[in-house]
Protein backbone atom coordinates (compact mmCIF):
# COMPACT_ATOMS: atom_id res chain seq x y z
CA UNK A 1 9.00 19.86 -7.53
CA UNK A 2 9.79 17.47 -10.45
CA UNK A 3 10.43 13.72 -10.05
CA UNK A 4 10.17 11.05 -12.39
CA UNK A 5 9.53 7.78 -10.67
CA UNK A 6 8.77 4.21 -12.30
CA UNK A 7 4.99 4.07 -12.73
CA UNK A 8 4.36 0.24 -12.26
CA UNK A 9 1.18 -1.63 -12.07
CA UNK A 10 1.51 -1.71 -8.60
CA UNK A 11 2.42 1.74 -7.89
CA UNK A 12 -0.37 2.96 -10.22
CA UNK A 13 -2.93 0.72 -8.22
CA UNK A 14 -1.66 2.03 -4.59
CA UNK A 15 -1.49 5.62 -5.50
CA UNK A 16 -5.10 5.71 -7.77
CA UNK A 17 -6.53 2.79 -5.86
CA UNK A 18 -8.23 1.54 -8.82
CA UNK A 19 -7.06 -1.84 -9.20
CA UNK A 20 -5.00 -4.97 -7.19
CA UNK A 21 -6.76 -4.76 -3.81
CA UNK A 22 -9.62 -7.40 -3.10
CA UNK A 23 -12.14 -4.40 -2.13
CA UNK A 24 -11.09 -2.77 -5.50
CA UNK A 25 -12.01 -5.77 -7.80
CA UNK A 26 -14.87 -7.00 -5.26
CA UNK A 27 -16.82 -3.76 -6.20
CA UNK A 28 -16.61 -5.14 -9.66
CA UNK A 29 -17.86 -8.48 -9.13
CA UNK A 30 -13.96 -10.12 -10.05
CA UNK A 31 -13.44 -11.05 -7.13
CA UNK A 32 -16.32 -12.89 -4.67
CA UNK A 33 -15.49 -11.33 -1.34
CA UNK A 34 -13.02 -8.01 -0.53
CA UNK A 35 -11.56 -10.04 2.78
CA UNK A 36 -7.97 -9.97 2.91
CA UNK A 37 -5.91 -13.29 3.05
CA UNK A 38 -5.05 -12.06 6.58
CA UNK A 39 -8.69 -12.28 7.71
CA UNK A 40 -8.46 -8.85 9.64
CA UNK A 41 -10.63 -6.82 7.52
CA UNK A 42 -10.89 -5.78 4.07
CA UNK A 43 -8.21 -5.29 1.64
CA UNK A 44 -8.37 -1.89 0.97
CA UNK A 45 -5.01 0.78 0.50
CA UNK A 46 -5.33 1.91 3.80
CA UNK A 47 -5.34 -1.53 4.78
CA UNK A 48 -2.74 -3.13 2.79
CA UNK A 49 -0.36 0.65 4.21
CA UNK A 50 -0.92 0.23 8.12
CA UNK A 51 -3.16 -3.34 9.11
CA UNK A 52 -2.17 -6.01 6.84
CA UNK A 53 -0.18 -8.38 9.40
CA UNK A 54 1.05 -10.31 6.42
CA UNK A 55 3.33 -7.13 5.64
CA UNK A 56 4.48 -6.17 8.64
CA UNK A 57 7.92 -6.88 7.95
CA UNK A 58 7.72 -4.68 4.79
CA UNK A 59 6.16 -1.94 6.86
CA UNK A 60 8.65 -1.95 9.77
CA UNK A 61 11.28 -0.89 7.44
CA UNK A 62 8.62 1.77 5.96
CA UNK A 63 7.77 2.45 9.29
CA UNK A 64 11.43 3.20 10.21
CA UNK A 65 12.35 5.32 7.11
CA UNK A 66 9.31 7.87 7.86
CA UNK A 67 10.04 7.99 11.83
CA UNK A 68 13.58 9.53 10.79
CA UNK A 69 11.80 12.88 9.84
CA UNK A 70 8.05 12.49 10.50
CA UNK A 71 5.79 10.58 12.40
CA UNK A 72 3.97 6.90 11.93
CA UNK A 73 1.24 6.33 11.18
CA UNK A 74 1.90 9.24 8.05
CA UNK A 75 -1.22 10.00 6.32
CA UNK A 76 -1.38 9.12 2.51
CA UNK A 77 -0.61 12.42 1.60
CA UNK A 78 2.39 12.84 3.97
CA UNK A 79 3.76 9.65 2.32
CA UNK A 80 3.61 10.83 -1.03
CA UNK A 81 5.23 14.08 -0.15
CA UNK A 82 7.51 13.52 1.69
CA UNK A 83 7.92 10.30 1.82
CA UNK A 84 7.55 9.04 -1.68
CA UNK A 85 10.71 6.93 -2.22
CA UNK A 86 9.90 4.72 0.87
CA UNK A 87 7.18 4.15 0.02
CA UNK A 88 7.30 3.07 -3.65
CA UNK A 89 9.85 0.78 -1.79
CA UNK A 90 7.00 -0.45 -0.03
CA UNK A 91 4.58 -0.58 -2.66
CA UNK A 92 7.02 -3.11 -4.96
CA UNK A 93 7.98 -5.12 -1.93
CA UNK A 94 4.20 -6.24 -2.41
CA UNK A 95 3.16 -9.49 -3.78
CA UNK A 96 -0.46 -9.11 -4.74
CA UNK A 97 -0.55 -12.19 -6.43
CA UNK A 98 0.17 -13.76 -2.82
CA UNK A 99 -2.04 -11.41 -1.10
């Protein structure tokens, strides 16, 4: 199947995961620690997709959209498949300069 979607910083980090997250640039020495601001673990992609309290609104409505034909928690891939327009949704609903 073809698609074009909008390949955005953001979008490039989340779907590579090079780049954005704290664990990302902590590996590098950019940033000092890879603690998210939420202080309930790491900021990793996984993280920042199903833990990060300080997107839980953003993730209810991803949450919502994937429940109509799959289950939650969807695994990366299943987002990306089948999922993949909720959750660029998701993905530029995402301030990283806040987080």
């Amino acid at each position: 199947m073809k698609r074009e979607i909008s390949i955005t910083q953001n979008v490039a980090a989340m779907l590579t995961g090079h780049g954005k997250t704290r664990a990302y640039l902590h590996r590098f020495k950019i940033r000092e620690n890879a603690h998210c601001v939420c202080q309930q673990g790491d900021q990793t992609i996984d993280h920042l997709l199903y833990d990060c309290s300080l997107l839980e609104a953003q993730r209810g409505i991803l949450r919502k959209n994937v429940t109509k034909s799959g289950q939650w928690p969807a695994d990366q891939h299943e987002l990306i498949t089948n999922q993949l327009g909720s959750l660029l949704n998701y993905i530029e609903s995402i301030d990283f300069d806040r987080l």
